[in-house]
PDB file of N, CA and C in Angstrom:
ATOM      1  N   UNK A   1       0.838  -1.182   0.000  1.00  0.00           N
ATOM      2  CA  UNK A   1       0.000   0.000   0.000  1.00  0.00           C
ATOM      3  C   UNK A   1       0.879   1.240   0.000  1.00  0.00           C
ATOM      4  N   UNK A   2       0.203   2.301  -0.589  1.00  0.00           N
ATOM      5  CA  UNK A   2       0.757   3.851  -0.597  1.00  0.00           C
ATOM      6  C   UNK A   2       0.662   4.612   0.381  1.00  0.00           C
ATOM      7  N   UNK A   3       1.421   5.034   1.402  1.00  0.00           N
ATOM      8  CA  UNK A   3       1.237   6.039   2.367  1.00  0.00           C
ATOM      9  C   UNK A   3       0.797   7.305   1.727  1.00  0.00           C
ATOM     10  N   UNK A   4       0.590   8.484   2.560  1.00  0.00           N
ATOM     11  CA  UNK A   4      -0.386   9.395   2.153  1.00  0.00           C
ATOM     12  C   UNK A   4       0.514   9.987   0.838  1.00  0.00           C
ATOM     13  N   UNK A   5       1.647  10.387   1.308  1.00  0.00           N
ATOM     14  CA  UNK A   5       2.594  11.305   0.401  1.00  0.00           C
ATOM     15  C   UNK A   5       3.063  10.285  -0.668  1.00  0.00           C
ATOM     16  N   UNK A   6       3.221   9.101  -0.638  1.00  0.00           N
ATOM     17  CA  UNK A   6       3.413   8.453  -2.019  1.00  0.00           C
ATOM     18  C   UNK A   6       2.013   8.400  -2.896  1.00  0.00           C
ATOM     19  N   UNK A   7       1.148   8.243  -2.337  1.00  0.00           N
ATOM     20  CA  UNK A   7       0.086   8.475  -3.293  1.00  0.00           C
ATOM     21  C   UNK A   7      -0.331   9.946  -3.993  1.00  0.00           C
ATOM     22  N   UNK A   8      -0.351  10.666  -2.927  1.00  0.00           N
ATOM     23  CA  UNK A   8       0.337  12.156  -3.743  1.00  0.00           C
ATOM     24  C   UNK A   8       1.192  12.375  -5.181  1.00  0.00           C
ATOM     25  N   UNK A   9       2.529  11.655  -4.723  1.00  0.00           N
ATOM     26  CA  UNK A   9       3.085  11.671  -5.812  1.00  0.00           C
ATOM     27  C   UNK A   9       2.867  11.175  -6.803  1.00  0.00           C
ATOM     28  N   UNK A  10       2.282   9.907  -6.644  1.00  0.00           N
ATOM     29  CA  UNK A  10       1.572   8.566  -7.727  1.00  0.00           C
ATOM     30  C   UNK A  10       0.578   9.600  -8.768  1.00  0.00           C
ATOM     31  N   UNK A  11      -0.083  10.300  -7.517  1.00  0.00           N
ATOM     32  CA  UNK A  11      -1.196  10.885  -8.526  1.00  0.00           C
ATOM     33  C   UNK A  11      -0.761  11.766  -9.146  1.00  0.00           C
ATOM     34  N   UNK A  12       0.060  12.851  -9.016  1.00  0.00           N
ATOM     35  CA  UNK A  12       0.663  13.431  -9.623  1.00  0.00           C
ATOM     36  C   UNK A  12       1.443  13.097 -10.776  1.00  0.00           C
ATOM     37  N   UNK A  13       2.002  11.681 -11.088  1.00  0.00           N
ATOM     38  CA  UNK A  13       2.805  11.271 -11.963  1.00  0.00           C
ATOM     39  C   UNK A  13       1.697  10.653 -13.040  1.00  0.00           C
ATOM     40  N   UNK A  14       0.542  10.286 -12.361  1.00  0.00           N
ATOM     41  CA  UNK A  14      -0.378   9.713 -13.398  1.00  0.00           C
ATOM     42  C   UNK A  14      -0.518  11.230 -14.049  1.00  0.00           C
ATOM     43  N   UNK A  15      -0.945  11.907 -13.399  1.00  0.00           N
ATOM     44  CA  UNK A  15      -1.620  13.204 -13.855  1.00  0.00           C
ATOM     45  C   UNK A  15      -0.317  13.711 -15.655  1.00  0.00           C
ATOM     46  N   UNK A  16       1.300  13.739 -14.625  1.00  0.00           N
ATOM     47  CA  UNK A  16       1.736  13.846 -15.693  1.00  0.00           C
ATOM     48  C   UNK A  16       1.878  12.880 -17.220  1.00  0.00           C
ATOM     49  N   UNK A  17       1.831  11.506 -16.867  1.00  0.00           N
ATOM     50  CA  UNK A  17       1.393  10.415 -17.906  1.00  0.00           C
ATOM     51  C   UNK A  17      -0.026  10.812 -18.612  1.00  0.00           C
ATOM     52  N   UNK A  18      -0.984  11.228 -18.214  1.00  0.00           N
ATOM     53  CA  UNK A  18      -2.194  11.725 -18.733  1.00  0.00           C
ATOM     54  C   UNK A  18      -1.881  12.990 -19.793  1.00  0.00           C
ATOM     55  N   UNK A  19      -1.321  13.686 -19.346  1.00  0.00           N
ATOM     56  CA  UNK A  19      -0.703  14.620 -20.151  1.00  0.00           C
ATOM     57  C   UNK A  19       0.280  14.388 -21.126  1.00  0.00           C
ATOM     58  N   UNK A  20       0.964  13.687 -21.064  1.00  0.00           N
ATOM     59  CA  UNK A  20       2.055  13.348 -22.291  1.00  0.00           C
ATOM     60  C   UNK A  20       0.994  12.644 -23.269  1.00  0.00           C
ATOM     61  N   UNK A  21       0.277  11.625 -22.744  1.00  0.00           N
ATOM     62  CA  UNK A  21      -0.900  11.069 -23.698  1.00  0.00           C
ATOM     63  C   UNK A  21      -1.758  11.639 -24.520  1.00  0.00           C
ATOM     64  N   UNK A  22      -2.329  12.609 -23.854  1.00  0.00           N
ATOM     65  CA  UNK A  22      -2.974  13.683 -24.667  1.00  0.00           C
ATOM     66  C   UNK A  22      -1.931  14.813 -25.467  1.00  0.00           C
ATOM     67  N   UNK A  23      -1.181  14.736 -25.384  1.00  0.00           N
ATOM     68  CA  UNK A  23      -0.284  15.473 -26.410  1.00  0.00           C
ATOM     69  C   UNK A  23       0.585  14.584 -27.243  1.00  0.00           C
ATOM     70  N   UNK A  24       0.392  13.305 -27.145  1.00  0.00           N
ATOM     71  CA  UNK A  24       0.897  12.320 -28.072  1.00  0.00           C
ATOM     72  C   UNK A  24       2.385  12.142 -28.007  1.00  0.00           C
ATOM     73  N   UNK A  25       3.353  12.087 -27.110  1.00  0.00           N
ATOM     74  CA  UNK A  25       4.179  12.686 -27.017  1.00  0.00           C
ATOM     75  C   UNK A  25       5.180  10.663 -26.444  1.00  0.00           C
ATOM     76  N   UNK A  26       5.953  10.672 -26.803  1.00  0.00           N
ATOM     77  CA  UNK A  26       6.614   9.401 -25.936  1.00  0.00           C
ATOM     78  C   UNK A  26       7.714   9.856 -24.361  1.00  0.00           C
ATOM     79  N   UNK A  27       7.790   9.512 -23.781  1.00  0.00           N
ATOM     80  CA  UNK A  27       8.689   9.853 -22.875  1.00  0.00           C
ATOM     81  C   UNK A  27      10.170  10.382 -22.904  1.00  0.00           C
ATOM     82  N   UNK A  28      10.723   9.928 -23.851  1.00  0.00           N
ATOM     83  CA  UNK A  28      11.693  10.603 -24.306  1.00  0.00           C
ATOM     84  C   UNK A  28      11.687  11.828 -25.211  1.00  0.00           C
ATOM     85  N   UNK A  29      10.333  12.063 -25.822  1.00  0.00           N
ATOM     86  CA  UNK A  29       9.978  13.514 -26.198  1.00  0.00           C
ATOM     87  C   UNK A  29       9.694  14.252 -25.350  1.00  0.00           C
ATOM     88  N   UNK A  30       9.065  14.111 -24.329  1.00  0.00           N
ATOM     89  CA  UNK A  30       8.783  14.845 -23.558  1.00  0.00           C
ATOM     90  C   UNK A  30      10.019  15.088 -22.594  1.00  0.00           C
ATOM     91  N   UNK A  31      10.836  14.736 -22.199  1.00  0.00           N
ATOM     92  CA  UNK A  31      12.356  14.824 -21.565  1.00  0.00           C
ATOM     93  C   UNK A  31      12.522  15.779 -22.147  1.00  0.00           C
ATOM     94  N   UNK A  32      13.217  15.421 -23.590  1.00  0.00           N
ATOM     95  CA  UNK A  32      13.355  17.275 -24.598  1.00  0.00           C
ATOM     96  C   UNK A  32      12.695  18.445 -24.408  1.00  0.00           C
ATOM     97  N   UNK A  33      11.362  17.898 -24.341  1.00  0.00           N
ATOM     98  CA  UNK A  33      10.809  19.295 -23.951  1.00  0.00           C
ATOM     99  C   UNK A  33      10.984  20.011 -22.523  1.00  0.00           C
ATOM    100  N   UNK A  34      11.618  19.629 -21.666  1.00  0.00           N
ATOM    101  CA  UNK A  34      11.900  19.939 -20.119  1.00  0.00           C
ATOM    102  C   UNK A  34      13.509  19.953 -19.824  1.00  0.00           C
ATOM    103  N   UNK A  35      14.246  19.242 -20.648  1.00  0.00           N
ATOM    104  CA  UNK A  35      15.632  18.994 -20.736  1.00  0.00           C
ATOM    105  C   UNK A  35      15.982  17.702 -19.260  1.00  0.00           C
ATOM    106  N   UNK A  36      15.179  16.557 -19.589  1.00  0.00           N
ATOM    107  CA  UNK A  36      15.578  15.582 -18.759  1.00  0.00           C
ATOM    108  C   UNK A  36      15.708  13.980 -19.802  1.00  0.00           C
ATOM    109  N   UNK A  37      16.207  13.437 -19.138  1.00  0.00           N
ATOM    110  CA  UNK A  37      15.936  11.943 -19.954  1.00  0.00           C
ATOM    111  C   UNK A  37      14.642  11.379 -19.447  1.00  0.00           C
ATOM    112  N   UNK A  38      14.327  10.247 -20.839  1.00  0.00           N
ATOM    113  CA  UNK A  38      13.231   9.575 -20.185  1.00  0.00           C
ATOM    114  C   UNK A  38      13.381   8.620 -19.056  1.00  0.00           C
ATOM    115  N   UNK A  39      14.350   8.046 -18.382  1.00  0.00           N
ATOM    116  CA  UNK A  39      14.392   8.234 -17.116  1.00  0.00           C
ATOM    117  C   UNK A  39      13.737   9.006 -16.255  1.00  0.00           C
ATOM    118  N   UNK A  40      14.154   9.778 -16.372  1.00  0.00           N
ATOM    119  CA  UNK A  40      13.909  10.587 -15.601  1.00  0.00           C
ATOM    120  C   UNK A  40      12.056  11.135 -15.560  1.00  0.00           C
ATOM    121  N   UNK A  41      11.666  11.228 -16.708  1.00  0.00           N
ATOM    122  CA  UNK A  41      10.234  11.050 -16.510  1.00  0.00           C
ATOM    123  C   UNK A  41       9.614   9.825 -16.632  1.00  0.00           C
ATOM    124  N   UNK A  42      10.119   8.830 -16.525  1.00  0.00           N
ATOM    125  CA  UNK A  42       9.801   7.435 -15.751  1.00  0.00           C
ATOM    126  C   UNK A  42       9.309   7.763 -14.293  1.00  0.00           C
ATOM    127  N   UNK A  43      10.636   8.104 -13.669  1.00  0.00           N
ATOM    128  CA  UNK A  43      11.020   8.328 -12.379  1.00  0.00           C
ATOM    129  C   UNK A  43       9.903   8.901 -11.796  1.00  0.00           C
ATOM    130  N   UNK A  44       9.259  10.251 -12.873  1.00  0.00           N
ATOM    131  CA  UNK A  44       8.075  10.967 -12.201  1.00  0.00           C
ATOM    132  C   UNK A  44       6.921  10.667 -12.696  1.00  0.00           C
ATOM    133  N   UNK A  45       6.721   9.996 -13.325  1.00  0.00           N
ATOM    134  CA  UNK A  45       4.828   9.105 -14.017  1.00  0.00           C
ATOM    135  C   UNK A  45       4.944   7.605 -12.584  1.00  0.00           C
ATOM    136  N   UNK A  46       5.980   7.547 -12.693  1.00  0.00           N
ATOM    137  CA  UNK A  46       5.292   6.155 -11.311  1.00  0.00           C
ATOM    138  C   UNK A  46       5.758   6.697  -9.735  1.00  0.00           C
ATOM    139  N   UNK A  47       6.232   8.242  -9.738  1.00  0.00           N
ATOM    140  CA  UNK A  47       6.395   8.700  -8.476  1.00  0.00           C
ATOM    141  C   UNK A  47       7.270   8.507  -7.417  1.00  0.00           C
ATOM    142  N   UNK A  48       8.616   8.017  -7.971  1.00  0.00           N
ATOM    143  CA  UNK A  48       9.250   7.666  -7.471  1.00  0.00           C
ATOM    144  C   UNK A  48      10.268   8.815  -6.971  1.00  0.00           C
ATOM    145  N   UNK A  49      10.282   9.808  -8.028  1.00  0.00           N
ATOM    146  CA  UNK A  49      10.741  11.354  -7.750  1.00  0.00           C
ATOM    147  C   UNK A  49      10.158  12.109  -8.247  1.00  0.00           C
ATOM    148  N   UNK A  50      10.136  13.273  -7.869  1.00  0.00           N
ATOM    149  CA  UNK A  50       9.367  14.604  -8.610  1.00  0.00           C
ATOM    150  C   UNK A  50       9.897  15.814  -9.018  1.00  0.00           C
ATOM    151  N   UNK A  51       9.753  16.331  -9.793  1.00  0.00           N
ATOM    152  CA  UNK A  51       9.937  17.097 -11.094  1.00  0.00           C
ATOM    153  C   UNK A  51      10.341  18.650 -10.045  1.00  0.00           C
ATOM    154  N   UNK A  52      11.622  19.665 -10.511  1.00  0.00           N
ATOM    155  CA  UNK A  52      11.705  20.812  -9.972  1.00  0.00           C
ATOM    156  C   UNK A  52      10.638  21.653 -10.584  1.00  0.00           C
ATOM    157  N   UNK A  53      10.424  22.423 -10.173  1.00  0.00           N
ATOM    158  CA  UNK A  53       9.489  23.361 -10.447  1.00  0.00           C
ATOM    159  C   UNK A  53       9.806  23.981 -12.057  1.00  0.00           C
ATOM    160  N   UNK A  54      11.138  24.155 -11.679  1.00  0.00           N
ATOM    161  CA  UNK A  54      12.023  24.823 -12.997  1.00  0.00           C
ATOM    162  C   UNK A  54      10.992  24.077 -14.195  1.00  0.00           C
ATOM    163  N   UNK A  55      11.515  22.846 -14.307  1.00  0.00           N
ATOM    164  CA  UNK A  55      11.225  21.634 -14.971  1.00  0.00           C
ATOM    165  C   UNK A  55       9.731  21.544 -15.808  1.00  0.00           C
ATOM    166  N   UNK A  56       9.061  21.641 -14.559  1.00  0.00           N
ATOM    167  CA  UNK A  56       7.405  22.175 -14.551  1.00  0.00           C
ATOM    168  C   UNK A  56       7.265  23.489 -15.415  1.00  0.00           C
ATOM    169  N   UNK A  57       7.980  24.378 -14.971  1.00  0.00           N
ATOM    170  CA  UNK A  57       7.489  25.851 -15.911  1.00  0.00           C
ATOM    171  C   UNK A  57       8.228  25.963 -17.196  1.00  0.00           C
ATOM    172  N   UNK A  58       9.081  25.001 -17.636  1.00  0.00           N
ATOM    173  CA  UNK A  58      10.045  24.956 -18.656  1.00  0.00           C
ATOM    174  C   UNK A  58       8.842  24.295 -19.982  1.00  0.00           C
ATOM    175  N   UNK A  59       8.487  23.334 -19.038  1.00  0.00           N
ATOM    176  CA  UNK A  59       7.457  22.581 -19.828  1.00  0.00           C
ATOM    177  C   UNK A  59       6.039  23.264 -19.898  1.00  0.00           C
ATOM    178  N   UNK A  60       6.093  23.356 -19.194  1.00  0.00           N
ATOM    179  CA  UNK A  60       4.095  24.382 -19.242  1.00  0.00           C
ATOM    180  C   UNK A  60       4.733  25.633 -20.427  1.00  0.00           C
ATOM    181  N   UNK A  61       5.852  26.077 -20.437  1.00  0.00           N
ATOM    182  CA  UNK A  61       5.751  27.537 -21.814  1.00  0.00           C
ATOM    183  C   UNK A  61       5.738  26.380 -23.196  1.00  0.00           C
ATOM    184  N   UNK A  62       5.614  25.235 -23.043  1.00  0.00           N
ATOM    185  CA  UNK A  62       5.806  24.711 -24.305  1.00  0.00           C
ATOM    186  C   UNK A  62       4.718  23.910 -25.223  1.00  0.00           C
ATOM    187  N   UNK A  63       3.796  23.478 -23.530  1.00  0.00           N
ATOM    188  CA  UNK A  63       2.530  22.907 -23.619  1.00  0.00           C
ATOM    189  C   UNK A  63       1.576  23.320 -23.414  1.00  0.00           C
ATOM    190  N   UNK A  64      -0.102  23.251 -23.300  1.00  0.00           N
ATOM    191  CA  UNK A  64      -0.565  23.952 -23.038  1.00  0.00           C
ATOM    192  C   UNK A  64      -1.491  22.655 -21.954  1.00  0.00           C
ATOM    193  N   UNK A  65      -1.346  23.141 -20.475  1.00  0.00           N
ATOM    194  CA  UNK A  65      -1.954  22.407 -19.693  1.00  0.00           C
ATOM    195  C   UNK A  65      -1.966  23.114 -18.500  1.00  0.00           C
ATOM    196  N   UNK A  66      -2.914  23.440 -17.130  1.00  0.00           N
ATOM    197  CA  UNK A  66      -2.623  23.738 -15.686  1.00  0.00           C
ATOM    198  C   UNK A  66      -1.466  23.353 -15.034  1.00  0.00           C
ATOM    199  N   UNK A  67      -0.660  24.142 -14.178  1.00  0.00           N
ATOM    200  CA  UNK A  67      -0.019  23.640 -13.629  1.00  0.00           C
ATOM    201  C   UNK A  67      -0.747  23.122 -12.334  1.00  0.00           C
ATOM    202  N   UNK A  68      -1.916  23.839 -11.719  1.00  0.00           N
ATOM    203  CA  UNK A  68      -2.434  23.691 -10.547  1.00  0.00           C
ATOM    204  C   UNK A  68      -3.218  22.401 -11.026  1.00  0.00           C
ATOM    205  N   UNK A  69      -3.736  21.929 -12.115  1.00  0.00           N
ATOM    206  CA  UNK A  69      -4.146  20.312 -12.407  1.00  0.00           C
ATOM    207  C   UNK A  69      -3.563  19.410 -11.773  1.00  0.00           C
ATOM    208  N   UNK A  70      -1.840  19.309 -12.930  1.00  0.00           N
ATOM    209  CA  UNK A  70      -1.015  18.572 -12.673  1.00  0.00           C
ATOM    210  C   UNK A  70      -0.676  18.356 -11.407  1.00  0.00           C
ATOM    211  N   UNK A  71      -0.313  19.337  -9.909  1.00  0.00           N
ATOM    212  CA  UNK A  71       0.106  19.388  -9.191  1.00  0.00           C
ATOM    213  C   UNK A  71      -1.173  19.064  -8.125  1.00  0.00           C
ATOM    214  N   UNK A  72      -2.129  18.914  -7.978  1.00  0.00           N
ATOM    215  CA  UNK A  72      -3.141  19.211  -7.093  1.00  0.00           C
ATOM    216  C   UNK A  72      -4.443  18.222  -8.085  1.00  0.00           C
ATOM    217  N   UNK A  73      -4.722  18.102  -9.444  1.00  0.00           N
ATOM    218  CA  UNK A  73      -5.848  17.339  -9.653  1.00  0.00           C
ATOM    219  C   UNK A  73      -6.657  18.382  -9.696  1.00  0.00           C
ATOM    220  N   UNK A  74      -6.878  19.431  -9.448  1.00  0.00           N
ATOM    221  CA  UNK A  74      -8.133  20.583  -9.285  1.00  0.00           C
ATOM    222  C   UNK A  74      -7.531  21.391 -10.982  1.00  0.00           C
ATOM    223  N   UNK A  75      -8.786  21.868 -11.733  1.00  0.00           N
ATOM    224  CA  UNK A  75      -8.937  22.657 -12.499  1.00  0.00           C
ATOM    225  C   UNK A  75      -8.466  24.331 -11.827  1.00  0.00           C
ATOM    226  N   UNK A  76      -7.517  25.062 -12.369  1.00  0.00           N
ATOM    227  CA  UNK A  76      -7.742  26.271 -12.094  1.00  0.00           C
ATOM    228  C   UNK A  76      -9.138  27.012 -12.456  1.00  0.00           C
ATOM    229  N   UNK A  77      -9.547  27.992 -11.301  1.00  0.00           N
ATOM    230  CA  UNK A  77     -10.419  28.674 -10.788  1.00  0.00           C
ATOM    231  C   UNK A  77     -10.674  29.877 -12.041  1.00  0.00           C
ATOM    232  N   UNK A  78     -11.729  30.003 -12.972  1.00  0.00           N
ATOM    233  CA  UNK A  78     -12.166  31.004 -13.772  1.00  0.00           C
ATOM    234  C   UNK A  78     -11.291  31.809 -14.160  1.00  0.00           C
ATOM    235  N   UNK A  79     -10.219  31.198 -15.048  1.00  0.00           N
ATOM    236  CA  UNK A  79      -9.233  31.820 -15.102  1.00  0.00           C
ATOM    237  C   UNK A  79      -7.512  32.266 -14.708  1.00  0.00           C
ATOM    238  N   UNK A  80      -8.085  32.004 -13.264  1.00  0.00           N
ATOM    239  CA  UNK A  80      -7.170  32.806 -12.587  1.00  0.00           C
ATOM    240  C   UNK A  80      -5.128  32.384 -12.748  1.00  0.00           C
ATOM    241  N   UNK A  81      -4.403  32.514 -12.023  1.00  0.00           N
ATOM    242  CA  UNK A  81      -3.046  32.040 -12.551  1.00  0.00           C
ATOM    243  C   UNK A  81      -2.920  30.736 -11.918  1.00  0.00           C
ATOM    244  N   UNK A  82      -2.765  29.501 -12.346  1.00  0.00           N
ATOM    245  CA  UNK A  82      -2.664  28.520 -11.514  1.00  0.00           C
ATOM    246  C   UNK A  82      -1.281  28.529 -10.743  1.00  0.00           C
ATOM    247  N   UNK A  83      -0.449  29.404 -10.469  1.00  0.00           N
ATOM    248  CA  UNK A  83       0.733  29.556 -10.074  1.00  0.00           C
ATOM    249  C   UNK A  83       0.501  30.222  -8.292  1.00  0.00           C
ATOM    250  N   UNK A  84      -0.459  31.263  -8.619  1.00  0.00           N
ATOM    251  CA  UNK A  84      -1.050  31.948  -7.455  1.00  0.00           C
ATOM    252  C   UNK A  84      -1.936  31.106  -6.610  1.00  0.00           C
ATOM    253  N   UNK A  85      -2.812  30.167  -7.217  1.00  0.00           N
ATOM    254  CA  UNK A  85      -3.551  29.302  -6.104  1.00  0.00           C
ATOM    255  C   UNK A  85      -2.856  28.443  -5.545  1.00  0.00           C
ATOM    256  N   UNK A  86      -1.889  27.583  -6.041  1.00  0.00           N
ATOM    257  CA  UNK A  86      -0.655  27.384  -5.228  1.00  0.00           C
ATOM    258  C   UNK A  86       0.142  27.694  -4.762  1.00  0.00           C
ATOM    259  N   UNK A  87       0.074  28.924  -4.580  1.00  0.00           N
ATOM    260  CA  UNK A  87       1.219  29.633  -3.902  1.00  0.00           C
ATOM    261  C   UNK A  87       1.142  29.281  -2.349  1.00  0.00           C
ATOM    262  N   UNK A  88       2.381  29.388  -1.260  1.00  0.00           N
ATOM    263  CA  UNK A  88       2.108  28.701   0.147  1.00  0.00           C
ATOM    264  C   UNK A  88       2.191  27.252  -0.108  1.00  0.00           C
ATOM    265  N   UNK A  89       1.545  26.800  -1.330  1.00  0.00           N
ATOM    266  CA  UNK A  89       1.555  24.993  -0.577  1.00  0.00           C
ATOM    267  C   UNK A  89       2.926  24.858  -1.149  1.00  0.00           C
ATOM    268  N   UNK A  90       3.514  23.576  -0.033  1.00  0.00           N
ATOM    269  CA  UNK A  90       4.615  22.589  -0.255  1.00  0.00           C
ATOM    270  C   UNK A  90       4.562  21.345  -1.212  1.00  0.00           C
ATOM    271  N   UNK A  91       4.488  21.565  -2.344  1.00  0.00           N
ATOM    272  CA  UNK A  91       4.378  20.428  -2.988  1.00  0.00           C
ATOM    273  C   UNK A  91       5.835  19.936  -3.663  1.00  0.00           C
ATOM    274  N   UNK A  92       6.986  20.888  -3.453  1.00  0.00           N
ATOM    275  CA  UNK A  92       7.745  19.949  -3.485  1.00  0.00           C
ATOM    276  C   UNK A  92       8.719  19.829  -3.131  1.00  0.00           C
ATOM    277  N   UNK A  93       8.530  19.828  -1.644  1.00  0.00           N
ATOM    278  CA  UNK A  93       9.291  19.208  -0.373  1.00  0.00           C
ATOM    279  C   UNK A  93       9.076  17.523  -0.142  1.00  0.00           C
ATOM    280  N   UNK A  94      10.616  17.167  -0.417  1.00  0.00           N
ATOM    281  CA  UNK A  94      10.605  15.783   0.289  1.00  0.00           C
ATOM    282  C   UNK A  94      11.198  15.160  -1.336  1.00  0.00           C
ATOM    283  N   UNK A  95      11.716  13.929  -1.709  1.00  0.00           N
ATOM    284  CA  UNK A  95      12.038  13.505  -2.625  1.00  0.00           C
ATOM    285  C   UNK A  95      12.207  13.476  -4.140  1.00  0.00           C
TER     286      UNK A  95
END
């Protein structure tokens, strides 16, 4: 079983696998687009590590998706910056 914070991450890594899918993209394309190997987004679709932020905003100017989705599962709010409704939370503290 998943303790609380590995399932966090789990979901988060599905979230990012959901997204490479819908942009048709293989794992090693999507590395390019962030500047990692597909390793390395292995590593973060089954949650085993998670993505710097850098990483995250490198890729969001290239794609078009929420960051507050990916990170949280929630749709950003009518608009607003999904950068700002997360602002304060710790999401990526710890591994």
């Amino acid at each position: 079983m998943f303790t609380q914070p590995q399932m966090f991450h789990f979901a988060r890594g599905t979230r990012l696998a959901e997204l490479r899918c819908r942009c048709a993209l293989t794992q090693s394309q999507l590395g390019e687009l962030c500047g990692v190997t597909k390793a390395i987004i292995s590593q973060w679709e089954s949650g085993i590590s998670k993505p710097e932020l850098s990483k995250l905003i490198a890729l969001r100017s290239k794609l078009d998706f929420s960051l507050a989705w990916l990170l949280t599962g929630v749709e950003s709010k009518n608009g607003t910056d999904p950068m700002r409704e997360i602002q304060g939370e710790s999401f990526f503290d710890g591994p």
